[in-house]
C-alpha atoms as a PDB file:
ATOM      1  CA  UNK A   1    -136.906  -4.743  64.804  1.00  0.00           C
ATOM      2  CA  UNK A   2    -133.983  -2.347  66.269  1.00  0.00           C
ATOM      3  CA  UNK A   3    -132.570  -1.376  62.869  1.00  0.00           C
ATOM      4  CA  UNK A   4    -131.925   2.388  62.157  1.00  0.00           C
ATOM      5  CA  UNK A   5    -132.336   1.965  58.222  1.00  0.00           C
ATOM      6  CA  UNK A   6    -135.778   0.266  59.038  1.00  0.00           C
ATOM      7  CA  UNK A   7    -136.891   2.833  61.469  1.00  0.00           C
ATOM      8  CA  UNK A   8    -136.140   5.380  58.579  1.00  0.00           C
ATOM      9  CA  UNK A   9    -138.154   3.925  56.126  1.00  0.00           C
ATOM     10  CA  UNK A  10    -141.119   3.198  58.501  1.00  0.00           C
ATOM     11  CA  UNK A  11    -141.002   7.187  58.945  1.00  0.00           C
ATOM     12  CA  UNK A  12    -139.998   6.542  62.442  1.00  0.00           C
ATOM     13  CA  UNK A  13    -136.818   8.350  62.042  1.00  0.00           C
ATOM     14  CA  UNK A  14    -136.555  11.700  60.052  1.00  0.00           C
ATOM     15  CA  UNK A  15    -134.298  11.930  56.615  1.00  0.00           C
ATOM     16  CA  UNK A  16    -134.112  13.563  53.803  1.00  0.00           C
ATOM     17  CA  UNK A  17    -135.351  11.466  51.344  1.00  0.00           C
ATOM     18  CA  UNK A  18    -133.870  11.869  47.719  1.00  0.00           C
ATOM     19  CA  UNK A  19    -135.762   8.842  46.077  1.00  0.00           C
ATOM     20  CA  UNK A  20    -137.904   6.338  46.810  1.00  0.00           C
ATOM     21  CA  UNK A  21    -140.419   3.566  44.692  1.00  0.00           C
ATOM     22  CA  UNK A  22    -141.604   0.466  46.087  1.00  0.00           C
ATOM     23  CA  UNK A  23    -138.547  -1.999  46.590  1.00  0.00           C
ATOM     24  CA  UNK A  24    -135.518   1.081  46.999  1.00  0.00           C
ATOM     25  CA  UNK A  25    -135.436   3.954  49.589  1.00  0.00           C
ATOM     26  CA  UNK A  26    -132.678   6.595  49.340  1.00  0.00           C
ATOM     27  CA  UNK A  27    -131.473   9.035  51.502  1.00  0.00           C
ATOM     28  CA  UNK A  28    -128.791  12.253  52.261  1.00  0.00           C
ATOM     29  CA  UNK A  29    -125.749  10.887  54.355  1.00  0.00           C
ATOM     30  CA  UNK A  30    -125.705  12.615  57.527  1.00  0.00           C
ATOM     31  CA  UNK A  31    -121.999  12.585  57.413  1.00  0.00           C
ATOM     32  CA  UNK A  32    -120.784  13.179  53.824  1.00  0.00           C
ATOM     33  CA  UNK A  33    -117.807  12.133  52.066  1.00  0.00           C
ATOM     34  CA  UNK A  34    -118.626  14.352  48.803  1.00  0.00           C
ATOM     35  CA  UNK A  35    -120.549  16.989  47.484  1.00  0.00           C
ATOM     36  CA  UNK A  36    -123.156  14.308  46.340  1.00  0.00           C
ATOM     37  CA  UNK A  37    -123.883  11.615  49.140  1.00  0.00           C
ATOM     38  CA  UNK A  38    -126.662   9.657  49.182  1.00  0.00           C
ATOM     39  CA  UNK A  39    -127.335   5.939  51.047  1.00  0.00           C
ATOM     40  CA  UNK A  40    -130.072   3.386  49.201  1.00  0.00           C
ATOM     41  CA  UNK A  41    -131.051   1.008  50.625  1.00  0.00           C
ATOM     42  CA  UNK A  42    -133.692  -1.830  50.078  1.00  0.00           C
ATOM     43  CA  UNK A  43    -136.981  -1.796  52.104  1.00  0.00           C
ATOM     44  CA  UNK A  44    -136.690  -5.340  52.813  1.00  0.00           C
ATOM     45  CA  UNK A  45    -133.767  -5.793  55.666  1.00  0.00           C
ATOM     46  CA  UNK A  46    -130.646  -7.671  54.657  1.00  0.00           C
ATOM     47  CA  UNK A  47    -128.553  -7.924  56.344  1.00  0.00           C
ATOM     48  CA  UNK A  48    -125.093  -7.518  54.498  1.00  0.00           C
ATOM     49  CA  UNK A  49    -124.279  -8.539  50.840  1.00  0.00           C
ATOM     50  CA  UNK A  50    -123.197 -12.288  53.133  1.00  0.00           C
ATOM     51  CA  UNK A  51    -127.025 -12.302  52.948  1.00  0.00           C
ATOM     52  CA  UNK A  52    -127.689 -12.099  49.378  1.00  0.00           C
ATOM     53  CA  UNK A  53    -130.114 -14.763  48.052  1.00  0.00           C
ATOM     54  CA  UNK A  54    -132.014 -15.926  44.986  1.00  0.00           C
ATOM     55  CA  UNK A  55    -134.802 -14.941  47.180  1.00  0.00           C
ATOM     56  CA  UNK A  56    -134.201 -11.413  47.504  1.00  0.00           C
ATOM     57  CA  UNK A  57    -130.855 -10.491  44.806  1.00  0.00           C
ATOM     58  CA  UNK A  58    -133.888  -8.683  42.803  1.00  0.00           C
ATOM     59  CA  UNK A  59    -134.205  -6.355  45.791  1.00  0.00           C
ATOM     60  CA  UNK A  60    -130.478  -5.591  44.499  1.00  0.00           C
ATOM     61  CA  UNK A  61    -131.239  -5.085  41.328  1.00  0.00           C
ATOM     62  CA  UNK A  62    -133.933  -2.696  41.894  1.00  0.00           C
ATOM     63  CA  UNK A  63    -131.236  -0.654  44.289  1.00  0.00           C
ATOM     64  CA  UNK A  64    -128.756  -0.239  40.993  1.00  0.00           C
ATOM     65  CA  UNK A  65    -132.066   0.393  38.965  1.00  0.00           C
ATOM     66  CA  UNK A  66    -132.418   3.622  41.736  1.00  0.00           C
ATOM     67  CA  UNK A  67    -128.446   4.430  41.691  1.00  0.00           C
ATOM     68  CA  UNK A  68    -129.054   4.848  37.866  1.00  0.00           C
ATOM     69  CA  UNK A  69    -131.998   6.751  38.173  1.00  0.00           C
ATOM     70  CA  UNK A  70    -130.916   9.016  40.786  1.00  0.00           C
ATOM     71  CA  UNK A  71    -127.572   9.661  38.773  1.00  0.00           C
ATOM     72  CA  UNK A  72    -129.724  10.819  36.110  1.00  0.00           C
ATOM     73  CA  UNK A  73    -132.550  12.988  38.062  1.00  0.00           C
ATOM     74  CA  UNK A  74    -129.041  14.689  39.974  1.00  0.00           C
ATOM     75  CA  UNK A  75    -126.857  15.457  36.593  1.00  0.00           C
ATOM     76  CA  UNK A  76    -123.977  13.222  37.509  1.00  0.00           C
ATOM     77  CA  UNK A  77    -122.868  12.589  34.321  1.00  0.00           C
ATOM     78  CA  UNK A  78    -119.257  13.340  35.111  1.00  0.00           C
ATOM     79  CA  UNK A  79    -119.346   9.988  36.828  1.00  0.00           C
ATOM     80  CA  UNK A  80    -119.885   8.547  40.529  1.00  0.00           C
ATOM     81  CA  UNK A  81    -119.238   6.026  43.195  1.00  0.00           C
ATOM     82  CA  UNK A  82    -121.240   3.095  44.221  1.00  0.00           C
ATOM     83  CA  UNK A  83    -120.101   1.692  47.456  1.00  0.00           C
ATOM     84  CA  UNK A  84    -121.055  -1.447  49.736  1.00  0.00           C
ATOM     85  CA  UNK A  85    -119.143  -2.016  52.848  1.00  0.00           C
ATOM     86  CA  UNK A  86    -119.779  -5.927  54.122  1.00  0.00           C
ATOM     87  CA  UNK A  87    -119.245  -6.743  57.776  1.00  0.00           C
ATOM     88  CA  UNK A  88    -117.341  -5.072  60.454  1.00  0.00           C
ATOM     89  CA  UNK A  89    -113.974  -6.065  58.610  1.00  0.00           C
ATOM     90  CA  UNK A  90    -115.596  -4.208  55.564  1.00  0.00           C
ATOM     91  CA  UNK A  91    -116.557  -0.951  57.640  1.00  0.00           C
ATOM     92  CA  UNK A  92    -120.462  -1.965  57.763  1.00  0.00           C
ATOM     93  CA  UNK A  93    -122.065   0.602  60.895  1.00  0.00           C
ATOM     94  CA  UNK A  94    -125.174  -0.639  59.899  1.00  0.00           C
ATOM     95  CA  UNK A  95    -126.628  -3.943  59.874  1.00  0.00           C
ATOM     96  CA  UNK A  96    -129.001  -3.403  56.605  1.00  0.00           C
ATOM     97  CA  UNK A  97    -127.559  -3.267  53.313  1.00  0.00           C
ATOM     98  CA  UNK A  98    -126.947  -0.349  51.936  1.00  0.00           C
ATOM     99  CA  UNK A  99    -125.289   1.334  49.071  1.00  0.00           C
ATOM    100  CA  UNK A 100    -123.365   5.017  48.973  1.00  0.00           C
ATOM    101  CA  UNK A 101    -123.503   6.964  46.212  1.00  0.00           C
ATOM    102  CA  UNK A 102    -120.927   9.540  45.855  1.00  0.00           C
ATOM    103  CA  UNK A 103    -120.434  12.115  43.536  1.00  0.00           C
ATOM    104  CA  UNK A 104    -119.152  15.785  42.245  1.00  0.00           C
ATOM    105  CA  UNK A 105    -115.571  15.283  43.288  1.00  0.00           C
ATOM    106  CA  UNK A 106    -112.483  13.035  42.077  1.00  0.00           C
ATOM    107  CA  UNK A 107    -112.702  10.067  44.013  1.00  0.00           C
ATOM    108  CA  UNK A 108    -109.216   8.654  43.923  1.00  0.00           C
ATOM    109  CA  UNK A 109    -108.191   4.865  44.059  1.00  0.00           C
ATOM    110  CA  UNK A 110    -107.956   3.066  46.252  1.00  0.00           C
ATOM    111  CA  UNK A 111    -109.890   4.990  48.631  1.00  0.00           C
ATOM    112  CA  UNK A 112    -108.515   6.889  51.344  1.00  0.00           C
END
């Protein structure tokens, strides 16, 4: 498979891993929008959330389980973003779900 978040988890491409159990892998942004920046992602590819299933909408489950965790093990109790960008009308650069988690600055709405 030709997927960047799959090559990272397979160890094929270098990150810098900030969590990780068996389902959820999560990882720095190389580009960062905040102070705290972090992408999760599910090992299992998905596509996009268009490809959320009964089969595999535990997979998503376990990634909010992680966003929880990591919130907690990083001291972001001031609060923090969760985002999921679907499709190329969405902003989706990847094709393998994934989540951002931003933090440690006032993120405005809506977005800018």
């Amino acid at each position: 498979m030709d997927c960047l978040f799959c090559k990272i988890v397979a160890g094929e491409i270098p990150s810098k891993k900030v969590y990780e159990n068996e389902w959820v892998y999560a990882f720095e942004d190389i580009a960062p929008q905040a102070p705290f920046h972090v992408i999760i992602i599910p090992k299992e590819h998905i596509v996009s959330a268009a490809e959320i299933s009964s089969k595999n909408s535990h997979l998503i489950a376990k990634v909010y389980e992680a966003v929880a965790q990591i919130a907690k093990e990083n001291g972001l109790e001031n609060g923090f973003r969760v985002v999921n960008n679907c499709g190329a009308d969405g902003g989706q650069t990847v094709g393998h779900i994934h989540f951002h988690l931003l933090a440690r600055r006032n993120l405005a709405w809506p977005p800018g």
